[in-house]
Protein backbone atom coordinates (compact mmCIF):
# COMPACT_ATOMS: atom_id res chain seq x y z
CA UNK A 1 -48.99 28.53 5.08
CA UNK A 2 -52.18 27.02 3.99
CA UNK A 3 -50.67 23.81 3.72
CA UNK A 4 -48.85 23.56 7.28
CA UNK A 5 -52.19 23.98 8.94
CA UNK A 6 -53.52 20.24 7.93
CA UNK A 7 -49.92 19.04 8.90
CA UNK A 8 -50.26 20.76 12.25
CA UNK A 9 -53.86 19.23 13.14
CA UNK A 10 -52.46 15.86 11.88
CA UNK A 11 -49.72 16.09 14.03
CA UNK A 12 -52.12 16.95 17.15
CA UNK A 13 -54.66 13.95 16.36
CA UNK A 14 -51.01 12.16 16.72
CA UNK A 15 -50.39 13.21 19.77
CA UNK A 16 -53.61 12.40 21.07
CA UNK A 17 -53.56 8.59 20.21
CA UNK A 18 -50.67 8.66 22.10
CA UNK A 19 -51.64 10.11 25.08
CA UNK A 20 -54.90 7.96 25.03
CA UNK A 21 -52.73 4.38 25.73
CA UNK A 22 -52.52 2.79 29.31
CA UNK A 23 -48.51 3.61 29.23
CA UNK A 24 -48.52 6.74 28.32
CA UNK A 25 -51.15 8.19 31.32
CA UNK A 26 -48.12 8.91 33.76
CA UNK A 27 -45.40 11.07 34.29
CA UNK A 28 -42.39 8.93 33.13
CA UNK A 29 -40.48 10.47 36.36
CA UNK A 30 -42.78 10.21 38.86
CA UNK A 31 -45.52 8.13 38.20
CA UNK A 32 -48.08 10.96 38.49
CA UNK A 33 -51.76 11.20 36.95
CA UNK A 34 -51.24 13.13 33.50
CA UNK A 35 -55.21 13.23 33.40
CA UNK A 36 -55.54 16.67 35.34
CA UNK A 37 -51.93 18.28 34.65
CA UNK A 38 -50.63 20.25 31.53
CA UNK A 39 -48.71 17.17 29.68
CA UNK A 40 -45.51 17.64 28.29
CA UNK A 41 -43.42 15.40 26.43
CA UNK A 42 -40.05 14.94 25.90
CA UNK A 43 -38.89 14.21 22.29
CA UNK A 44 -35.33 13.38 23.45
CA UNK A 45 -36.02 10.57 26.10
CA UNK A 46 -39.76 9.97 24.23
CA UNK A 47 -41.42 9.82 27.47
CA UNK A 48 -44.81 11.88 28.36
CA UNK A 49 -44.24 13.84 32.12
CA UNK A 50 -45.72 15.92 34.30
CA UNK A 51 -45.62 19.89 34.25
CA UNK A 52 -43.09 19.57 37.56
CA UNK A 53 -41.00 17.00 35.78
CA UNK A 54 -40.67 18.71 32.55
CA UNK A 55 -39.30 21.67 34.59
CA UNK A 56 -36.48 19.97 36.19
CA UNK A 57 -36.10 18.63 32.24
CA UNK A 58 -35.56 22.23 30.74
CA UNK A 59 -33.23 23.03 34.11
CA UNK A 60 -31.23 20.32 32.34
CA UNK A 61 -30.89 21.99 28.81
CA UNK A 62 -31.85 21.28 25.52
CA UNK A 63 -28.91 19.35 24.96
CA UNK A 64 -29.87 16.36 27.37
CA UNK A 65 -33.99 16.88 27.46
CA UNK A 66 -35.89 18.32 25.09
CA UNK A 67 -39.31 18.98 26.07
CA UNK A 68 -42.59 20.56 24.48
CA UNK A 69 -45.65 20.85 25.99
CA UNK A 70 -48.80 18.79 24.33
CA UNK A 71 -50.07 22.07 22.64
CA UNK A 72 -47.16 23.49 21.01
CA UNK A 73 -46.71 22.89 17.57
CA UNK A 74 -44.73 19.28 16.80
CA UNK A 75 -42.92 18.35 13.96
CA UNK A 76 -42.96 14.98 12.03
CA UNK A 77 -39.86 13.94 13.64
CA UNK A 78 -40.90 14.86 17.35
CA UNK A 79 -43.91 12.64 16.91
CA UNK A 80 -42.10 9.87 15.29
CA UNK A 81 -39.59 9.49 18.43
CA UNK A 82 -42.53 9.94 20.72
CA UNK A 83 -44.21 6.79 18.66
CA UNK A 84 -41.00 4.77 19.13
């Protein structure tokens, strides 16, 4: 367990380079601010939206969107489709 903890933190710093670039500070869907919402991001579409847009995403089901908020835990993969 000791070991996933660096993994996780890496992960987050990740996550936050991301979020930091010019095309990644709006909601894919509707062109909103991220700066002052709860961020989400979807690992199927790789896109960054809004906390309104995500919803309609999970309305959709996991097997078209897959979405995880910015402070849930992220795997390897997730972040390496959100980088591409």
């Amino acid at each position: 367990m000791t070991r996933l903890i660096p993994l996780l933190q890496k992960m987050k710093r990740e996550l936050v380079v991301l979020l930091r670039l010019v095309e990644n500070r709006f909601c894919a869907d509707c062109n909103t601010s991220l700066g002052e919402t709860i961020i989400c991001g979807s690992y199927t579409f790789g896109s960054w939206l809004c906390k309104s847009c995500a919803d309609v995403h999970r309305t959709l089901g996991t097997g078209i969107s897959k979405i995880k908020t910015v402070n849930e835990d992220w795997t390897d993969r997730e972040v390496y489709i959100r980088k591409t």
